[in-house]
C-alpha atoms as a PDB file:
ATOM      1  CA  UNK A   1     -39.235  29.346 -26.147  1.00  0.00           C
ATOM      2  CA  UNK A   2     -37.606  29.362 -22.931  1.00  0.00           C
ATOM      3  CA  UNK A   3     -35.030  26.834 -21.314  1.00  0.00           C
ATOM      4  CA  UNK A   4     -34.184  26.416 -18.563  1.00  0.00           C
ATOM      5  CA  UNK A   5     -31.011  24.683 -16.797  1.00  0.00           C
ATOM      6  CA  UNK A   6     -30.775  23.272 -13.407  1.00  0.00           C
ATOM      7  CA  UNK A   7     -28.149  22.487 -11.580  1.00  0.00           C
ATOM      8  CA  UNK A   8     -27.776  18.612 -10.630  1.00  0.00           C
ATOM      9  CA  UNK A   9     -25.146  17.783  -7.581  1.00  0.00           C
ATOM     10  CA  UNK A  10     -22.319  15.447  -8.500  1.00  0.00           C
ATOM     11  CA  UNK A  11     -20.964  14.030  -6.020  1.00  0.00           C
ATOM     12  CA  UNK A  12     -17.454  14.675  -5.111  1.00  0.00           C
ATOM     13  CA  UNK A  13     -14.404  12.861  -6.096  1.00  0.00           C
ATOM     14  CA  UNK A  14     -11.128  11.991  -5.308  1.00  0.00           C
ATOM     15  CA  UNK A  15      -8.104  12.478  -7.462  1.00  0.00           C
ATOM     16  CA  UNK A  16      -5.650  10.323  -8.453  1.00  0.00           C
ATOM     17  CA  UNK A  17      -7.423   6.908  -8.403  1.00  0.00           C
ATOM     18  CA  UNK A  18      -7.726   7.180  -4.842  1.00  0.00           C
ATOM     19  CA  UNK A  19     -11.142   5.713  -5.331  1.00  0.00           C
ATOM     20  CA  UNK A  20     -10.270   2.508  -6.817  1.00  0.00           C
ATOM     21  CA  UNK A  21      -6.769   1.912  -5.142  1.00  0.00           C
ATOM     22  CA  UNK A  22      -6.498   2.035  -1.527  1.00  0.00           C
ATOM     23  CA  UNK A  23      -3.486   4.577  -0.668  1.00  0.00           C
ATOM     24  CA  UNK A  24      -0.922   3.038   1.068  1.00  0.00           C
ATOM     25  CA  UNK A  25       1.050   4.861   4.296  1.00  0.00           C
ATOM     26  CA  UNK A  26       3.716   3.616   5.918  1.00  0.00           C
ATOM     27  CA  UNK A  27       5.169   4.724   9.504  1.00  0.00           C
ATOM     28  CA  UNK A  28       7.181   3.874  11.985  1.00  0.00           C
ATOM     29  CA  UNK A  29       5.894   1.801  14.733  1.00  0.00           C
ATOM     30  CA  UNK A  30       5.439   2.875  18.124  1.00  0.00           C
ATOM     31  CA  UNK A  31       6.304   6.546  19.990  1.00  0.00           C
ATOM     32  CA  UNK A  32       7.579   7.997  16.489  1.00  0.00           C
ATOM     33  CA  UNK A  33       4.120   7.509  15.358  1.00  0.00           C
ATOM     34  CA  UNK A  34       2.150   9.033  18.092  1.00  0.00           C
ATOM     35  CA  UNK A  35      -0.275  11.975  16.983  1.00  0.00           C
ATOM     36  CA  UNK A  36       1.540  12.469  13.714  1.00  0.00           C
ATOM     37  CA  UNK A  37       0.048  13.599  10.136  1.00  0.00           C
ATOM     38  CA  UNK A  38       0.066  10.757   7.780  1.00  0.00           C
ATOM     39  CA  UNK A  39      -0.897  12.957   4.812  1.00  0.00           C
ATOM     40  CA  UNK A  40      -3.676  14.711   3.580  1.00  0.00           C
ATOM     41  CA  UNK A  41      -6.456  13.987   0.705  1.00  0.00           C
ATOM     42  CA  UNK A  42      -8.746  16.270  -1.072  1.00  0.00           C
ATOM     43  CA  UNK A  43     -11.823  15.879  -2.918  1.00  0.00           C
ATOM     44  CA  UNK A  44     -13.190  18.372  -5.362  1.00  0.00           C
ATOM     45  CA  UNK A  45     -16.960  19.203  -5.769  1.00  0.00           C
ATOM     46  CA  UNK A  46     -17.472  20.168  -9.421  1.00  0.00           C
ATOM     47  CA  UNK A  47     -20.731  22.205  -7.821  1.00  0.00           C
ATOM     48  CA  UNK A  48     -18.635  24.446  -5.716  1.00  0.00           C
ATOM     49  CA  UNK A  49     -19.810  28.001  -6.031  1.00  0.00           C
ATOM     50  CA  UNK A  50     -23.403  26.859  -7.821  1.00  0.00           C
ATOM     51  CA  UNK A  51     -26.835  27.276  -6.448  1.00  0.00           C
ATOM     52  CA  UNK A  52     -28.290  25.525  -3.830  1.00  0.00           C
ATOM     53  CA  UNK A  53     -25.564  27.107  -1.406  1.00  0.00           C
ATOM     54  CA  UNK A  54     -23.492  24.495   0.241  1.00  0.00           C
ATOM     55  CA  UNK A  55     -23.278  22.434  -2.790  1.00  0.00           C
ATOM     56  CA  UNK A  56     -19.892  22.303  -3.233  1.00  0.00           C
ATOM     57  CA  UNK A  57     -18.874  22.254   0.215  1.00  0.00           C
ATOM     58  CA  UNK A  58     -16.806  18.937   1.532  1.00  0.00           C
ATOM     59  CA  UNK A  59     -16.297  17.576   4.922  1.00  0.00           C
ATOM     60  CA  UNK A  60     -14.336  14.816   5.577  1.00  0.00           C
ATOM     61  CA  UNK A  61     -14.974  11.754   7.606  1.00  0.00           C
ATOM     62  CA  UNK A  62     -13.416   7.908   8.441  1.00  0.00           C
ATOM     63  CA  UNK A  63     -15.422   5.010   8.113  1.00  0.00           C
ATOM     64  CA  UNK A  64     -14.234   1.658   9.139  1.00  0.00           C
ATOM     65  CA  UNK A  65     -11.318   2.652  11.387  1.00  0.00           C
ATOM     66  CA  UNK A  66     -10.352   2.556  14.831  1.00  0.00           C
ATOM     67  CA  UNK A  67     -11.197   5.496  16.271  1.00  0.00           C
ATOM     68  CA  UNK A  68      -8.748   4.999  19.248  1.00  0.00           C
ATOM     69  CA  UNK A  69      -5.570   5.246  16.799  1.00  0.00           C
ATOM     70  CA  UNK A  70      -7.245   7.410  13.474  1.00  0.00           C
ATOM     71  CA  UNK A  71      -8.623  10.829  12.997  1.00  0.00           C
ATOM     72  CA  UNK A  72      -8.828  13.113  10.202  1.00  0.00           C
ATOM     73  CA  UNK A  73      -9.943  16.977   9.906  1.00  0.00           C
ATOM     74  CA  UNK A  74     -13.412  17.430   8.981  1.00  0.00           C
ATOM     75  CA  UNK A  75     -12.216  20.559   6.713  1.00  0.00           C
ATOM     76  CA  UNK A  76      -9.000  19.397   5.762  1.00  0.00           C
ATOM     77  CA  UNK A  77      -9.028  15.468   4.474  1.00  0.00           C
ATOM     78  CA  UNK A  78      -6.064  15.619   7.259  1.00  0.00           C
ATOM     79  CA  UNK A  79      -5.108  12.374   8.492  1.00  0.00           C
ATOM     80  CA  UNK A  80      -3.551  11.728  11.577  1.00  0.00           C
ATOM     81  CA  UNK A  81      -2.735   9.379  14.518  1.00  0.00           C
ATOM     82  CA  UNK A  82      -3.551  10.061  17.710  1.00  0.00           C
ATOM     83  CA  UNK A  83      -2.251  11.194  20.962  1.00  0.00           C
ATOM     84  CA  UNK A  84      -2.543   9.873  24.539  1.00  0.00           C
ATOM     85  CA  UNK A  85      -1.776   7.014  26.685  1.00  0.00           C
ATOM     86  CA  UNK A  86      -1.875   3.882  25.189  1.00  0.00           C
ATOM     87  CA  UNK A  87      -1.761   4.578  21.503  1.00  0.00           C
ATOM     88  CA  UNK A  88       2.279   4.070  20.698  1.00  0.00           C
ATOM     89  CA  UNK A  89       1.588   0.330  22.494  1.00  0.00           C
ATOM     90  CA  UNK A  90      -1.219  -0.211  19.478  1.00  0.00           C
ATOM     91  CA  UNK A  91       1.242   0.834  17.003  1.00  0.00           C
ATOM     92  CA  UNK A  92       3.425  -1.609  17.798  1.00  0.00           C
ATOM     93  CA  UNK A  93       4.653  -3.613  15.055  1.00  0.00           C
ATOM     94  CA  UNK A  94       5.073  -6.983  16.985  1.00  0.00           C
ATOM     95  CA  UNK A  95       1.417  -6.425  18.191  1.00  0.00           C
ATOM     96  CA  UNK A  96      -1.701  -8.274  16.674  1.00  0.00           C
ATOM     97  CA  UNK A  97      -1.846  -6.197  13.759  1.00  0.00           C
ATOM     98  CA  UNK A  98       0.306  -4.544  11.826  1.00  0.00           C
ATOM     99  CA  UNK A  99      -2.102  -3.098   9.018  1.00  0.00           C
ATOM    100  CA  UNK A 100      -5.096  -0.750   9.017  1.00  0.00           C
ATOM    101  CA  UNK A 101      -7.640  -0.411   6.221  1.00  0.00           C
ATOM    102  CA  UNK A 102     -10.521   1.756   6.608  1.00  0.00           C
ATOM    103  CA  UNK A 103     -11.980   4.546   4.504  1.00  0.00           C
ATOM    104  CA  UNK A 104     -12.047   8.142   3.937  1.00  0.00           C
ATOM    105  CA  UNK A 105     -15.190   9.469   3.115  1.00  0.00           C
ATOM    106  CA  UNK A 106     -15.482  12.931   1.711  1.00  0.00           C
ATOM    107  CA  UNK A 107     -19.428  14.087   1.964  1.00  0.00           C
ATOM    108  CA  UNK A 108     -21.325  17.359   0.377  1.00  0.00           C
ATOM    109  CA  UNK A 109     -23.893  19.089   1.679  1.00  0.00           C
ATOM    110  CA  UNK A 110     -26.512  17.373  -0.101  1.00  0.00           C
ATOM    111  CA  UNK A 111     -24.974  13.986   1.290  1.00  0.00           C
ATOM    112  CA  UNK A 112     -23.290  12.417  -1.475  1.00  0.00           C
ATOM    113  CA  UNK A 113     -20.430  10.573  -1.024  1.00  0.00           C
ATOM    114  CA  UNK A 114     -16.707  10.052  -2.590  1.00  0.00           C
ATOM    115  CA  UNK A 115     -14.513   7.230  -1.097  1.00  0.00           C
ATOM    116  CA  UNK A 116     -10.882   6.647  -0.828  1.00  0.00           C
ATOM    117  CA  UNK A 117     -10.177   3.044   0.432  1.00  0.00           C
ATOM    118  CA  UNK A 118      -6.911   3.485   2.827  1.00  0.00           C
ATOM    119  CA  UNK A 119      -4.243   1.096   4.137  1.00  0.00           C
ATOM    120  CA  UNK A 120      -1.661   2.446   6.732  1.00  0.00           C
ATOM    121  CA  UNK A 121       1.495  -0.032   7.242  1.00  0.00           C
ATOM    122  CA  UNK A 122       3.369   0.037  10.772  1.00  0.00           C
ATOM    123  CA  UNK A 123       7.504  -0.256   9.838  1.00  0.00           C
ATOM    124  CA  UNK A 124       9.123  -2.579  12.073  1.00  0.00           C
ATOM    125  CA  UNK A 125      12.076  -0.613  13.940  1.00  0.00           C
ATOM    126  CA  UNK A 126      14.696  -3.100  16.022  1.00  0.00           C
ATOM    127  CA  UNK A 127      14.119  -2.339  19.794  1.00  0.00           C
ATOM    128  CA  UNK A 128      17.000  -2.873  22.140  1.00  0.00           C
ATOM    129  CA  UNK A 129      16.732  -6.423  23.873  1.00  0.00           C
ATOM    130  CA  UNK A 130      15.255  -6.090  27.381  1.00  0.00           C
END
């Protein structure tokens, strides 16, 4: 008798609870929050390292966000605001919003999916009066 034993891919996963409970950032409003790291997740891939090649392999992605303000590194789970005009005038605390929930999706190669619900808070700093 002969068995055999295939590998099936699990998807990956988040630590922590991350899936369940959005992670919540906070940062200061305004210039001191222009194109700077918020913090960076990982997910593991229990297939890493098993046959079909790329398996275990993770990028990471953001779903539901503004794409003017959030990025993260496709490699990394990174997450960052972003540079250039404009953006320190959408983090301003006195502005419409002063919240952000989206999502950070971490896909393998086979396309399955882990997802960490996240919610970044703006600080209010006091401005001087104009």
């Amino acid at each position: 008798m002969r068995v055999f034993i295939e590998n099936v891919n699990e998807r990956p996963v988040f630590g922590g609870g991350a899936e369940t409970t959005p992670t919540v950032y906070s940062i200061l409003e305004g210039d001191d929050s222009v194109g700077i790291h918020i913090a960076t997740l990982t997910a593991t891939d229990v297939d890493a390292g098993f046959a079909p090649a790329g398996f275990g392999s993770v990028a990471y992605t953001l779903r539901n966000h503004d794409p003017a303000l959030f990025a993260v590194d496709a490699a990394t789970g990174a997450l960052h605001t972003k540079s250039g005009a404009g953006i320190a005038a959408m983090l301003d605390y006195e502005a419409a919003t002063n919240e952000f929930a989206f999502d950070l999706v971490a896909t393998d190669a086979a396309g399955l999916e882990a997802v960490a619900p996240i919610l970044v808070r703006l600080i209010d700093v006091n401005e001087d009066p104009i």
